[in-house]
C-alpha atoms as a PDB file:
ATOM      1  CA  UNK A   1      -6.774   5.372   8.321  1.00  0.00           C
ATOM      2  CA  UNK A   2      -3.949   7.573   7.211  1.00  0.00           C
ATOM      3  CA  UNK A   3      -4.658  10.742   5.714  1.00  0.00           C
ATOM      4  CA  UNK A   4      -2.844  12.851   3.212  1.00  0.00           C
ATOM      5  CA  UNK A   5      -3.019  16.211   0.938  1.00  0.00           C
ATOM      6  CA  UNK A   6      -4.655  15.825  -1.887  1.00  0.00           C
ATOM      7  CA  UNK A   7      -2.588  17.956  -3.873  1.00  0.00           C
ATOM      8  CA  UNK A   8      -3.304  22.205  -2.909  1.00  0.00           C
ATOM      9  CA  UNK A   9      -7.440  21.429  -2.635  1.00  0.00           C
ATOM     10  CA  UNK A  10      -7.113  21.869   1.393  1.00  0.00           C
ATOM     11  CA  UNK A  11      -8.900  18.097   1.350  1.00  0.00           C
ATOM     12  CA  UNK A  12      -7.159  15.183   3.602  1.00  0.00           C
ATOM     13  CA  UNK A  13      -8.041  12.130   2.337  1.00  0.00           C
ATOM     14  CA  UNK A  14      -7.999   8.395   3.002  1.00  0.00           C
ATOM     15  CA  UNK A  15      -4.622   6.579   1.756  1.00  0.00           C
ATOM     16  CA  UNK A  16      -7.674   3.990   0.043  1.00  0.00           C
ATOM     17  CA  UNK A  17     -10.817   5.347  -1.350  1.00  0.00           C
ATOM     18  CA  UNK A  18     -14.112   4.002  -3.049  1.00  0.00           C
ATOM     19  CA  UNK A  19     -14.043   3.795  -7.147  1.00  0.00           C
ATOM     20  CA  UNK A  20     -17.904   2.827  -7.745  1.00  0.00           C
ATOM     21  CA  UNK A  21     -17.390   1.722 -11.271  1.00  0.00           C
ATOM     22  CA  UNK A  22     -17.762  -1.916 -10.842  1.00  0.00           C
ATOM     23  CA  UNK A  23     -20.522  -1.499  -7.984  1.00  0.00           C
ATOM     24  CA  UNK A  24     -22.079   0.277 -11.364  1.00  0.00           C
ATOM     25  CA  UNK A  25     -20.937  -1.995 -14.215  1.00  0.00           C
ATOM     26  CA  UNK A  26     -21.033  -5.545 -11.975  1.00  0.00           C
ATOM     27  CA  UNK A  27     -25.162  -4.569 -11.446  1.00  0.00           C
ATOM     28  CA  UNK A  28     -24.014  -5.627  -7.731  1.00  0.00           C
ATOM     29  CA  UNK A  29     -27.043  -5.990  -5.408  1.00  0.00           C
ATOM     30  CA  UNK A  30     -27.491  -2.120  -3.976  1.00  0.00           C
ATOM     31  CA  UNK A  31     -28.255  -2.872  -0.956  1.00  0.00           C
ATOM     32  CA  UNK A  32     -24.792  -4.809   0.045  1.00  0.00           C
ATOM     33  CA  UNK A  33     -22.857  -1.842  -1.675  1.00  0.00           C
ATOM     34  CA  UNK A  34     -24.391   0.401   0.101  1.00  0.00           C
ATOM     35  CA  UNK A  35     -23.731  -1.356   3.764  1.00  0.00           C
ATOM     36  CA  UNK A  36     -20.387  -1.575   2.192  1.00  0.00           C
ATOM     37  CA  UNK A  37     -19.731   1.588   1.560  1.00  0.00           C
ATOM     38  CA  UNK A  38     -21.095   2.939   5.100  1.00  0.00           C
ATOM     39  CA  UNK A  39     -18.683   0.372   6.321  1.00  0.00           C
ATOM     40  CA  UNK A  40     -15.908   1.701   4.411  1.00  0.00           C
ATOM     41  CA  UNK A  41     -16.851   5.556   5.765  1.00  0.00           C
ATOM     42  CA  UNK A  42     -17.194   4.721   9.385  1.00  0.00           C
ATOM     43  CA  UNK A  43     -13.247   2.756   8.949  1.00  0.00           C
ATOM     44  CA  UNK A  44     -12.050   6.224   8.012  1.00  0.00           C
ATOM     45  CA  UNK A  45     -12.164   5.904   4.056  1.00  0.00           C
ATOM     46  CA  UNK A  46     -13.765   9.444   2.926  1.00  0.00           C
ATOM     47  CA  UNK A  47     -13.040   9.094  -0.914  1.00  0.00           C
ATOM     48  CA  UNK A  48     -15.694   8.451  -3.378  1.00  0.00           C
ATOM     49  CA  UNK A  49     -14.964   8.489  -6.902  1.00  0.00           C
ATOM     50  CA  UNK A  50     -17.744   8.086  -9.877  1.00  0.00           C
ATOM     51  CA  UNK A  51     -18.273   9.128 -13.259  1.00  0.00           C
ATOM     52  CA  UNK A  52     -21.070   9.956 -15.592  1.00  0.00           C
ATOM     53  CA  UNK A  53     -20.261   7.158 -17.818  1.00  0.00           C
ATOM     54  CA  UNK A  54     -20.958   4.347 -15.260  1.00  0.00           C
ATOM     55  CA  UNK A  55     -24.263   3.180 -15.398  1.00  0.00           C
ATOM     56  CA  UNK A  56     -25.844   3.982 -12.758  1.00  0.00           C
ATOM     57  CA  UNK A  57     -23.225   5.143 -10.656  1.00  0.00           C
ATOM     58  CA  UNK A  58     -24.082   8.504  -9.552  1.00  0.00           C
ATOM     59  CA  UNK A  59     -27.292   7.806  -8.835  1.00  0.00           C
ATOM     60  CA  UNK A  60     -26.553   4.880  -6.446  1.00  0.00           C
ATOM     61  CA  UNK A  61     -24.591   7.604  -4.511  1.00  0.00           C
ATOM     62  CA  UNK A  62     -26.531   9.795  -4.607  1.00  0.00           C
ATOM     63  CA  UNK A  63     -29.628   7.100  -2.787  1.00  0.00           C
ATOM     64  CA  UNK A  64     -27.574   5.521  -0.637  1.00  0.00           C
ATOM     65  CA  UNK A  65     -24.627   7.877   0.479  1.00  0.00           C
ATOM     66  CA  UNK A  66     -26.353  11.439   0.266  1.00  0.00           C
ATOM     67  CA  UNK A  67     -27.113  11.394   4.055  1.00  0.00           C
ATOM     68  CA  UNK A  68     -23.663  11.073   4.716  1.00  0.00           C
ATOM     69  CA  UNK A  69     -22.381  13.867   2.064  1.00  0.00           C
ATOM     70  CA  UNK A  70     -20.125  15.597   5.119  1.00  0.00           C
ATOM     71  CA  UNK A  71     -18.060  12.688   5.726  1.00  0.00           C
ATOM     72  CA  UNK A  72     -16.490  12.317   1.967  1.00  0.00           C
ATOM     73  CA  UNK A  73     -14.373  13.935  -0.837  1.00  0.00           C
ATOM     74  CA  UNK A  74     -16.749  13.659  -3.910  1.00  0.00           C
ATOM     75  CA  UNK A  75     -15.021  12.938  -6.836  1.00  0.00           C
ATOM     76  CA  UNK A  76     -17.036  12.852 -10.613  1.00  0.00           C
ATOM     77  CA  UNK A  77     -15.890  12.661 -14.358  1.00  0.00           C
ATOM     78  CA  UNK A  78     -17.564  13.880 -17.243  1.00  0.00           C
ATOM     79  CA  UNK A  79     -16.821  14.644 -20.688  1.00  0.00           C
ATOM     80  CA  UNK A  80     -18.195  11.744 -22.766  1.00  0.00           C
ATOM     81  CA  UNK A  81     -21.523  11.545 -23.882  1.00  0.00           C
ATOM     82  CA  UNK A  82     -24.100  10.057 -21.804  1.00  0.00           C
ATOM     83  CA  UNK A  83     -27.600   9.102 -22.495  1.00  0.00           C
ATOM     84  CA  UNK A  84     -29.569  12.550 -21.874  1.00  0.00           C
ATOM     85  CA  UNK A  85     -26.728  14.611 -22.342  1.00  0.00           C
ATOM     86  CA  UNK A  86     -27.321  16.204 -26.047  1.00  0.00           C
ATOM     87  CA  UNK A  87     -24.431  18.189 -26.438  1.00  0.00           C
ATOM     88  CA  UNK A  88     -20.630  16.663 -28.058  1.00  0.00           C
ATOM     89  CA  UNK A  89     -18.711  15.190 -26.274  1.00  0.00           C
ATOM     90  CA  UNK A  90     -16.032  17.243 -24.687  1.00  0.00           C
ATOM     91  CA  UNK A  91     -17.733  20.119 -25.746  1.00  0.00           C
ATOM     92  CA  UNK A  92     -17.903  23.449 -23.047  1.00  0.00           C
ATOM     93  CA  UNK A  93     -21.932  22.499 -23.413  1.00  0.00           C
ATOM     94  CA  UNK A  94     -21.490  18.670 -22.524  1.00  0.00           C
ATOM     95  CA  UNK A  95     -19.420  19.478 -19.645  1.00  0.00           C
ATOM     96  CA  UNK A  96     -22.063  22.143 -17.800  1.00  0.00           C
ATOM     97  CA  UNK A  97     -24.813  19.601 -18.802  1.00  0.00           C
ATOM     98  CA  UNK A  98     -22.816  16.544 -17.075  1.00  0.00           C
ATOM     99  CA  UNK A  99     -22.274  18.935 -13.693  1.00  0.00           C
ATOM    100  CA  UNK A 100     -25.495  19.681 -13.535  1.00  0.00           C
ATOM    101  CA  UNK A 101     -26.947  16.019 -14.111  1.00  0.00           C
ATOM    102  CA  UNK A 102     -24.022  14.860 -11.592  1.00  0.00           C
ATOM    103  CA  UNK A 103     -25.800  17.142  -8.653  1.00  0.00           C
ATOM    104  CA  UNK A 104     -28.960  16.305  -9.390  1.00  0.00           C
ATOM    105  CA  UNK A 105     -28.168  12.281  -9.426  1.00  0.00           C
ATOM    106  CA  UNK A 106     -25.649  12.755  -6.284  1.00  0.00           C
ATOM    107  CA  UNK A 107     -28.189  15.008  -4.717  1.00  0.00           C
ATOM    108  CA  UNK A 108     -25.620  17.191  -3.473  1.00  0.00           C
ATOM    109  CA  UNK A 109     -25.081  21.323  -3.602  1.00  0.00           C
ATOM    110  CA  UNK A 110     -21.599  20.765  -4.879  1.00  0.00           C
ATOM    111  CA  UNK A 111     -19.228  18.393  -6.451  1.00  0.00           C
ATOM    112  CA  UNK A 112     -15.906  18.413  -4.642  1.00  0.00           C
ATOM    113  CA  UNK A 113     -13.811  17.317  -7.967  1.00  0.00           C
ATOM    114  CA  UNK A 114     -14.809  17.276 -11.470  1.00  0.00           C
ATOM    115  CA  UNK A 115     -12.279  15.570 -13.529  1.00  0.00           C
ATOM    116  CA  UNK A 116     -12.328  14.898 -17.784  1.00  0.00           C
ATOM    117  CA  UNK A 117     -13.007  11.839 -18.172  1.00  0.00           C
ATOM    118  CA  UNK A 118      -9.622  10.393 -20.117  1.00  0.00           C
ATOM    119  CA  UNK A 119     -10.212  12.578 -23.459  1.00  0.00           C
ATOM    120  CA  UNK A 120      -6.907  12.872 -25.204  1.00  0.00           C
ATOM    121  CA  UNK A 121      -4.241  15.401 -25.423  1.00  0.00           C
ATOM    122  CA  UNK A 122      -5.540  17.304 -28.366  1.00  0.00           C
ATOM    123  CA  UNK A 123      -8.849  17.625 -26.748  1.00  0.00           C
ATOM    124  CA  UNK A 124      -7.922  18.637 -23.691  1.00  0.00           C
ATOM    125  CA  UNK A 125      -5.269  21.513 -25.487  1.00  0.00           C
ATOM    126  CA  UNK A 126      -8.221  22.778 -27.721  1.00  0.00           C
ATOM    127  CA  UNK A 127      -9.177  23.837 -24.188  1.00  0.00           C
ATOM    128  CA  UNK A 128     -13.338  23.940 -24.558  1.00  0.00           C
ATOM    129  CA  UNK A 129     -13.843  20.800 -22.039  1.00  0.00           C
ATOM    130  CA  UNK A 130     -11.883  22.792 -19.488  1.00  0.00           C
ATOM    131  CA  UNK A 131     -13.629  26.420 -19.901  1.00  0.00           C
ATOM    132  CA  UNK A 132     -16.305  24.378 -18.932  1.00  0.00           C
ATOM    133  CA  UNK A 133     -15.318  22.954 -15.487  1.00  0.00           C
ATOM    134  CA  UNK A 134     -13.725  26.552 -14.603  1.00  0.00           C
ATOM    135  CA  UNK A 135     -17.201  28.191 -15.445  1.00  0.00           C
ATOM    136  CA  UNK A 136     -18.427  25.305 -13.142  1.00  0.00           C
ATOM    137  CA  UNK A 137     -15.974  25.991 -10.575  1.00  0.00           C
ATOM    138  CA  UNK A 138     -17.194  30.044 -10.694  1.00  0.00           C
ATOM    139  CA  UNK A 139     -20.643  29.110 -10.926  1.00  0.00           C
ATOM    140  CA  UNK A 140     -19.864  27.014  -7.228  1.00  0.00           C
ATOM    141  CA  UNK A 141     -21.573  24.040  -8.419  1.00  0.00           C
ATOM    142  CA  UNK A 142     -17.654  22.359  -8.309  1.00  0.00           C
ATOM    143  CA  UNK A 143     -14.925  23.059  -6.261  1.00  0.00           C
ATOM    144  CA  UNK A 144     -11.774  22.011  -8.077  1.00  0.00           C
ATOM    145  CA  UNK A 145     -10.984  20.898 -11.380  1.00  0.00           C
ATOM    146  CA  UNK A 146      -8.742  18.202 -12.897  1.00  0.00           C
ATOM    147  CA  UNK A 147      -8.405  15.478 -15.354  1.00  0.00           C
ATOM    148  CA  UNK A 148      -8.286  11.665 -15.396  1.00  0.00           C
ATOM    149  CA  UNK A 149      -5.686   9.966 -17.907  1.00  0.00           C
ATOM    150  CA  UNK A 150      -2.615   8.583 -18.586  1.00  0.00           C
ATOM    151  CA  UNK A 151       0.425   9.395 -20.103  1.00  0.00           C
ATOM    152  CA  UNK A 152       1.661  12.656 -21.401  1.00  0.00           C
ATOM    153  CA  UNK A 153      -1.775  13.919 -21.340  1.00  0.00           C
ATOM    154  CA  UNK A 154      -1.824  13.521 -17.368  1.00  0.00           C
ATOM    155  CA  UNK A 155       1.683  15.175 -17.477  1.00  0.00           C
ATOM    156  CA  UNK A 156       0.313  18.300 -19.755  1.00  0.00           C
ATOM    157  CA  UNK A 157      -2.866  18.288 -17.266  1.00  0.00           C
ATOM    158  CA  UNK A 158      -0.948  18.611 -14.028  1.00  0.00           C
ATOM    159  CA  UNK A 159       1.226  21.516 -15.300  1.00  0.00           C
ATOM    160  CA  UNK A 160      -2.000  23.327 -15.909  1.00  0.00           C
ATOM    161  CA  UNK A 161      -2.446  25.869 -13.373  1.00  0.00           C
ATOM    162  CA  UNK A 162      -6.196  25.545 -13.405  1.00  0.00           C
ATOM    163  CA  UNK A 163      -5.932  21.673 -12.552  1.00  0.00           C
ATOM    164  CA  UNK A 164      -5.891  20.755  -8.719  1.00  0.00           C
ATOM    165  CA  UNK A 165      -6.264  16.890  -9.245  1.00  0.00           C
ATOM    166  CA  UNK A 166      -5.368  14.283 -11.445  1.00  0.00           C
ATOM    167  CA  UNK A 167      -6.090  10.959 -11.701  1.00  0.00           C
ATOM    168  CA  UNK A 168      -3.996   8.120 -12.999  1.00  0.00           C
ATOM    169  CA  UNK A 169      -2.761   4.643 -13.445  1.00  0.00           C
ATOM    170  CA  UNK A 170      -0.122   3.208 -11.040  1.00  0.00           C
ATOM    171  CA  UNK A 171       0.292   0.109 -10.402  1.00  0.00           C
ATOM    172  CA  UNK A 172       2.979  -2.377 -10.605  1.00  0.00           C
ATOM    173  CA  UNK A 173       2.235  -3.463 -14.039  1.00  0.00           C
ATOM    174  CA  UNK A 174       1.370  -0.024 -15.077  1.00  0.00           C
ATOM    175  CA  UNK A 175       4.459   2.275 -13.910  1.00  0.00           C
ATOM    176  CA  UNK A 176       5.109   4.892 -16.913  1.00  0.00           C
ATOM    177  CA  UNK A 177       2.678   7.314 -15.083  1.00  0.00           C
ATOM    178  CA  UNK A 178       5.171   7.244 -12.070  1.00  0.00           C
ATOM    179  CA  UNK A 179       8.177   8.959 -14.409  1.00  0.00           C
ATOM    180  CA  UNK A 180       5.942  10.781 -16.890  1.00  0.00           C
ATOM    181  CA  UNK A 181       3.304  12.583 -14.878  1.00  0.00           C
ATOM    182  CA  UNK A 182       3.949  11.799 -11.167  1.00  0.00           C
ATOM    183  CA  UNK A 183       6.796  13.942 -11.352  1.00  0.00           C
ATOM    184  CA  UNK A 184       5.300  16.775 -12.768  1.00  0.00           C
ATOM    185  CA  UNK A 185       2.178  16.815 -10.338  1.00  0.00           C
ATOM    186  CA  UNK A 186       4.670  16.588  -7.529  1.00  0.00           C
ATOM    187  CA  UNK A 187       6.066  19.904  -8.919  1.00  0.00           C
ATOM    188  CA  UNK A 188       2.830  21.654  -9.175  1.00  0.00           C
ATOM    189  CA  UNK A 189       1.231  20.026  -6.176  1.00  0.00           C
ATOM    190  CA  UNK A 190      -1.487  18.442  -7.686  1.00  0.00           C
ATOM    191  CA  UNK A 191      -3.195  15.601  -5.699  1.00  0.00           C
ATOM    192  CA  UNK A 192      -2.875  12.485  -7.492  1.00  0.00           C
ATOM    193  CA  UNK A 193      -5.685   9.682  -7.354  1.00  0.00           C
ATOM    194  CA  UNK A 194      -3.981   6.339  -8.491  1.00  0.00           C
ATOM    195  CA  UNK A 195      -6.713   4.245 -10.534  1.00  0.00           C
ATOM    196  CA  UNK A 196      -5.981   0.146 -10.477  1.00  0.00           C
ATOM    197  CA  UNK A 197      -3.931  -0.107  -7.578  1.00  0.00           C
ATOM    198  CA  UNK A 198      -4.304  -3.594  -7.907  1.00  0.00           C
ATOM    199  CA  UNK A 199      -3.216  -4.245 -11.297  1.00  0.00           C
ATOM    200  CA  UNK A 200      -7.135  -5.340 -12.312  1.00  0.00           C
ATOM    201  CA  UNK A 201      -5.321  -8.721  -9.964  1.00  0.00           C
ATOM    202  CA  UNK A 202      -2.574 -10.016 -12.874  1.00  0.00           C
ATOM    203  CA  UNK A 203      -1.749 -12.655 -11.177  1.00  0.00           C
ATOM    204  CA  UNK A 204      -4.971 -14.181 -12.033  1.00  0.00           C
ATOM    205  CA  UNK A 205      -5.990 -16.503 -15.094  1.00  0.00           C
ATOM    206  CA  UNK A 206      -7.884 -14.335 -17.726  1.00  0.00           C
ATOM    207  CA  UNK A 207     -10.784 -16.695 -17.071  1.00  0.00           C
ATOM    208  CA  UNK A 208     -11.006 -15.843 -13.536  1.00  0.00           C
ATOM    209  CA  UNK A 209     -11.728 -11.999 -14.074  1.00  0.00           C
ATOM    210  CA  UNK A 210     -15.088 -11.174 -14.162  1.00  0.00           C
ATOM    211  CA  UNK A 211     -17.113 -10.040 -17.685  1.00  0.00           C
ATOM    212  CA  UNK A 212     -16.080  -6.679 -18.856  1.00  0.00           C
ATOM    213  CA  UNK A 213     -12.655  -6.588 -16.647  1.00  0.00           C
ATOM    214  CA  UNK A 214     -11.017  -9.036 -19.327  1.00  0.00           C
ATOM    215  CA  UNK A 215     -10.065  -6.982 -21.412  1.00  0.00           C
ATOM    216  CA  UNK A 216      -8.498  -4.406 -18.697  1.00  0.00           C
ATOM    217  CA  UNK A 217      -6.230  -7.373 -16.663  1.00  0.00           C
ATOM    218  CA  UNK A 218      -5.273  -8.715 -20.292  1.00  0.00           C
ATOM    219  CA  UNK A 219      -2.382  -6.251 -20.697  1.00  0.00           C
ATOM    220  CA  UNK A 220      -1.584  -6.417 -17.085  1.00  0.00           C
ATOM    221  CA  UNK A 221      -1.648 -10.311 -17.077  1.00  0.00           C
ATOM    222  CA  UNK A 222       0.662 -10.106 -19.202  1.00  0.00           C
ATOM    223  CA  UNK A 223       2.998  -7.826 -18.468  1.00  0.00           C
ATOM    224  CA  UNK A 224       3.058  -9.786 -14.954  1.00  0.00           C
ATOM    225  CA  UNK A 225       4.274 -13.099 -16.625  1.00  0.00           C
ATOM    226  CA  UNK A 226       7.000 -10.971 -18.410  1.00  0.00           C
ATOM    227  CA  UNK A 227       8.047  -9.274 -15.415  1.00  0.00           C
ATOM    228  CA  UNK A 228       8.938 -12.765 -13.802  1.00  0.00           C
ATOM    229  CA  UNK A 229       8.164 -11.608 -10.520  1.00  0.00           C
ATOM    230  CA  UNK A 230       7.155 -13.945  -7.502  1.00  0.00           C
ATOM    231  CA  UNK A 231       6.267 -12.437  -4.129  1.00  0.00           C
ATOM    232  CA  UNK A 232       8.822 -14.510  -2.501  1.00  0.00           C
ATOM    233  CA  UNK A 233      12.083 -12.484  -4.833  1.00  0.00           C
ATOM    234  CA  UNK A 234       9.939  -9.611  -2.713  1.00  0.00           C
ATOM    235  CA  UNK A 235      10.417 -11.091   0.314  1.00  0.00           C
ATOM    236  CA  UNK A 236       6.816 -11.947   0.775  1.00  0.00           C
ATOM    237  CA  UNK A 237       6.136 -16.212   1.872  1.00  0.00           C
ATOM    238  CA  UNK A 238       2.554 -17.703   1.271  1.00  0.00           C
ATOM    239  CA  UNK A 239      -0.186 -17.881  -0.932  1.00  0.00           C
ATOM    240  CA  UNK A 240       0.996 -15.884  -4.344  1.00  0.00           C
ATOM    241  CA  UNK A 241      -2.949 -15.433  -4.755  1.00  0.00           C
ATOM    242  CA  UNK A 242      -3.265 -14.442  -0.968  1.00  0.00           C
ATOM    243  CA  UNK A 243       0.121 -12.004  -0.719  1.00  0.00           C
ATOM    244  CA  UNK A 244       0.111 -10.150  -4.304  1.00  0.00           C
ATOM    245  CA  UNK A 245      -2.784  -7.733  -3.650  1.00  0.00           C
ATOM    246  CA  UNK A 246      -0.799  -6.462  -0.481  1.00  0.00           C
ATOM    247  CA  UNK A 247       2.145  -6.152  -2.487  1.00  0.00           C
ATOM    248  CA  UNK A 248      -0.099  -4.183  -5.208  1.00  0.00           C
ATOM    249  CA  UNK A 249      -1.290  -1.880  -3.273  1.00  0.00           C
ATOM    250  CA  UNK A 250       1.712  -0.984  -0.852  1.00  0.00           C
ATOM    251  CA  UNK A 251       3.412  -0.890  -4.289  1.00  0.00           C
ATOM    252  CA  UNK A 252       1.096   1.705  -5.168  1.00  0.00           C
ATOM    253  CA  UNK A 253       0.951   4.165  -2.133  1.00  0.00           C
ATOM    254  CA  UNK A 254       4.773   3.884  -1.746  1.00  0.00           C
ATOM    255  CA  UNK A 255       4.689   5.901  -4.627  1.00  0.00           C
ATOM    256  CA  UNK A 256       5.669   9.800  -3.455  1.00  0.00           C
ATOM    257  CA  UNK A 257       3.337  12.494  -4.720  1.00  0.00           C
ATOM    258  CA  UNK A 258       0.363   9.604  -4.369  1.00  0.00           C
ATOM    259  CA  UNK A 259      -2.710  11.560  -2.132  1.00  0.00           C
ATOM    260  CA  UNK A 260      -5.364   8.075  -2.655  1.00  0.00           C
ATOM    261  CA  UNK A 261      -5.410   4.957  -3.985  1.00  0.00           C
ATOM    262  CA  UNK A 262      -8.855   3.721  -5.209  1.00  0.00           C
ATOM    263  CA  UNK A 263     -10.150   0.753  -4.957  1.00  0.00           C
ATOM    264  CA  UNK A 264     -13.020  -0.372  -6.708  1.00  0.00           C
ATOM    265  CA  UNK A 265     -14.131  -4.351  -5.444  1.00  0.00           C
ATOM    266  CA  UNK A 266     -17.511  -5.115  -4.210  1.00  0.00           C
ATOM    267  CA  UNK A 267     -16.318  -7.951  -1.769  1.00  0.00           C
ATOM    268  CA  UNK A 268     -16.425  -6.911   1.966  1.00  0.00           C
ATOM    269  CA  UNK A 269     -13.599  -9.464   2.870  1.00  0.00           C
ATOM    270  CA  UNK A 270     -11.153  -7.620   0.198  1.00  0.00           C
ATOM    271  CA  UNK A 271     -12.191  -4.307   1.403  1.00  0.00           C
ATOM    272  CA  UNK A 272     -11.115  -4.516   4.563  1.00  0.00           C
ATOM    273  CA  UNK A 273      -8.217  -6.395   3.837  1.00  0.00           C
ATOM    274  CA  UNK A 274      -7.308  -3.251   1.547  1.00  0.00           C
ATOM    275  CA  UNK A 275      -7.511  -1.218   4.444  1.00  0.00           C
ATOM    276  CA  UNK A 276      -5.414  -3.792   6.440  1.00  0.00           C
ATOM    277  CA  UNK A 277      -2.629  -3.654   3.675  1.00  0.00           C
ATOM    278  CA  UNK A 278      -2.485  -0.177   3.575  1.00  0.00           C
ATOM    279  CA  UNK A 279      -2.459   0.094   7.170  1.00  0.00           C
ATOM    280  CA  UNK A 280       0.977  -1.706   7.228  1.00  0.00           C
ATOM    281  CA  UNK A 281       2.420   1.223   5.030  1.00  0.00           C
ATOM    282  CA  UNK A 282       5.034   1.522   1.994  1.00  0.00           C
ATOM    283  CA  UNK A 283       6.782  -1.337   0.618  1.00  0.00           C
ATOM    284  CA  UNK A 284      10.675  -1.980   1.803  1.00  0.00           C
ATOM    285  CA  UNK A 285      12.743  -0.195  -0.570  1.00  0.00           C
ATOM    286  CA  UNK A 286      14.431  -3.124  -2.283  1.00  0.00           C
ATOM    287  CA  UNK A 287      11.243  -4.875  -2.861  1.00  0.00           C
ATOM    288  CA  UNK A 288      10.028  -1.307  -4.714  1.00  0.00           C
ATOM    289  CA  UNK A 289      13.037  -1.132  -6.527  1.00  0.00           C
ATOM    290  CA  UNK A 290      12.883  -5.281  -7.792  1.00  0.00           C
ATOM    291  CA  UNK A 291       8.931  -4.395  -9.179  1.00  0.00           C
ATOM    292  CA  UNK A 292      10.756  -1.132 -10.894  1.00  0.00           C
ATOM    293  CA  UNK A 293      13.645  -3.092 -12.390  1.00  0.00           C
ATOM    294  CA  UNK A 294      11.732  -6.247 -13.636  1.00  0.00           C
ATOM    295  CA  UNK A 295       8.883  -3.229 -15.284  1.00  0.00           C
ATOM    296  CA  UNK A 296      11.687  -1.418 -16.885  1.00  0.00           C
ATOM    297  CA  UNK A 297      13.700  -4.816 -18.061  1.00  0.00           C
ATOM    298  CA  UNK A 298      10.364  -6.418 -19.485  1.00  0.00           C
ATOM    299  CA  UNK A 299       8.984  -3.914 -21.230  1.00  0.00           C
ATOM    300  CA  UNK A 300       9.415  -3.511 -25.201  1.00  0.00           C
ATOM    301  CA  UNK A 301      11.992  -0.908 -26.039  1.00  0.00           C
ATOM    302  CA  UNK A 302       9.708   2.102 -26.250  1.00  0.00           C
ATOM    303  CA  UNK A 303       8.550   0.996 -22.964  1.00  0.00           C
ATOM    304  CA  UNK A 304       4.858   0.156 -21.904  1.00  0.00           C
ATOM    305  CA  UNK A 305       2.118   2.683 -21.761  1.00  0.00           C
ATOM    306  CA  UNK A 306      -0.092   3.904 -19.045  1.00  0.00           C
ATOM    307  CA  UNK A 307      -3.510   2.150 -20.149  1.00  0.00           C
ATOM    308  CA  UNK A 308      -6.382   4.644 -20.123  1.00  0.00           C
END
């Protein structure tokens, strides 16, 4: 599995890494997420990304993965308010209260990266959210700070000299992030953890995504059938349904300044074949610059948003 800097932490990590949110939301039987996941590890994946705010989540880390806490970059999110947290949200309170909960649940010493959990630009300027990660961080109960968001909050974020990571969305229905906030991470070499690589799978009928994800393809599904875009203008023959993920996610890590792409299915088979794609490396250039054109042409004249 190919490795890269995430950002100035000193971490190498996984092109592909592990976003537990659905294994969390889906209620997904424990026990096959968990083989999963120790699958995943021993393939070379050695990303794991959570948050307070999915059910569960940190918890069903901290059960099934804490015996393997050397082998992975742990990556949390807090901010929001969470059943047994009493402070407000985004407050410097609710952010010491949602580290400590977060090593308790993950059963770990330290969390490797603490981001905010997509609070909006205001918030994150008034600054409190952040004093409390950096008295974290000081305290050694993190080791780096950084945010998760879109748009020109992620591009504030990553010029902040107290933010090592930032995590976004980029995808190929979801590209402002790559001219708004990629660049300026790149600057300040701040690792970059793209969220959705997959583009929640647009080329799919709403009423084949599961529950909750509806409303999250919606935009994306979309966006897809205004971009116009077959995999075979990519130079890509086969099964559209079969080819597009590939073409996703390659999309996604040919993106420079990129560290991880996470991934966040519960399916063994698609897993692996994520680690297969990525394996094959970036896209060819002209097929990158097609998905850019038909995003840019598409989109409404103010352009399309990164979706938080």
């Amino acid at each position: 599995m190919e490795k890269r800097p995430l950002g100035r932490t000193g971490f190498s990590v996984s092109v592909v890494g592990f976003g537990a949110a659905p294994a969390a939301f889906l209620k997904a039987d424990a026990q096959r997420i968990a083989q999963l996941l120790n699958r995943l590890l021993d393939a070379g994946v050695n990303v794991i990304d959570t948050a307070a705010s999915y059910p569960g989540s940190e918890q069903f880390i901290g059960e099934y993965l804490s015996p393997r806490r050397k082998d992975f970059v742990l990556i949390s999110k807090c901010g929001q308010q969470v059943d047994g947290l009493t402070a407000p949200a985004w407050s410097r309170q609710i952010v010491l209260q949602s580290v400590d909960r977060a090593l308790r649940l993950l059963r770990s010493d330290v969390i490797d990266v603490m981001l905010l959990h997509s609070c909006d630009l205001q918030t994150l300027k008034s600054g409190d959210a952040l004093d409390g990660l950096l008295e974290a961080r000081r305290a050694g109960k993190i080791r780096f700070a950084g945010y998760s968001g879109d748009n020109d909050a992620a591009a504030y974020a990553a010029a902040l000299p107290d933010i090592h990571v930032v995590e976004m969305s980029i995808n190929i229905c979801d590209q402002a992030n790559i001219d708004v906030a990629l660049p300026v991470a790149r600057k300040n070499n701040v690792g970059v953890i793209a969220k959705r690589p997959i583009a929640n799978a647009a080329w799919k009928g709403l009423d084949q995504q599961p529950g909750m994800y509806r409303d999250y393809a919606k935009p994306y599904i979309e966006r897809l059938a205004k971009m116009g875009l077959t995999p075979k203008d990519l130079g890509f023959e086969g099964d559209p349904a079969q080819v597009w993920p590939e073409i996703a996610l390659r999309f996604t890590l040919s993106q420079p300044g990129v560290s991880t792409a996470i991934i966040g299915t519960t399916n063994p088979e698609n897993a692996m074949a994520n680690l297969a794609y990525a394996r094959k490396g970036p896209l060819p250039p002209e097929a990158i610059q097609k998905i850019r054109d038909a995003f840019r042409a598409a989109a409404p004249a103010e352009g399309w948003p990164g979706l938080t």
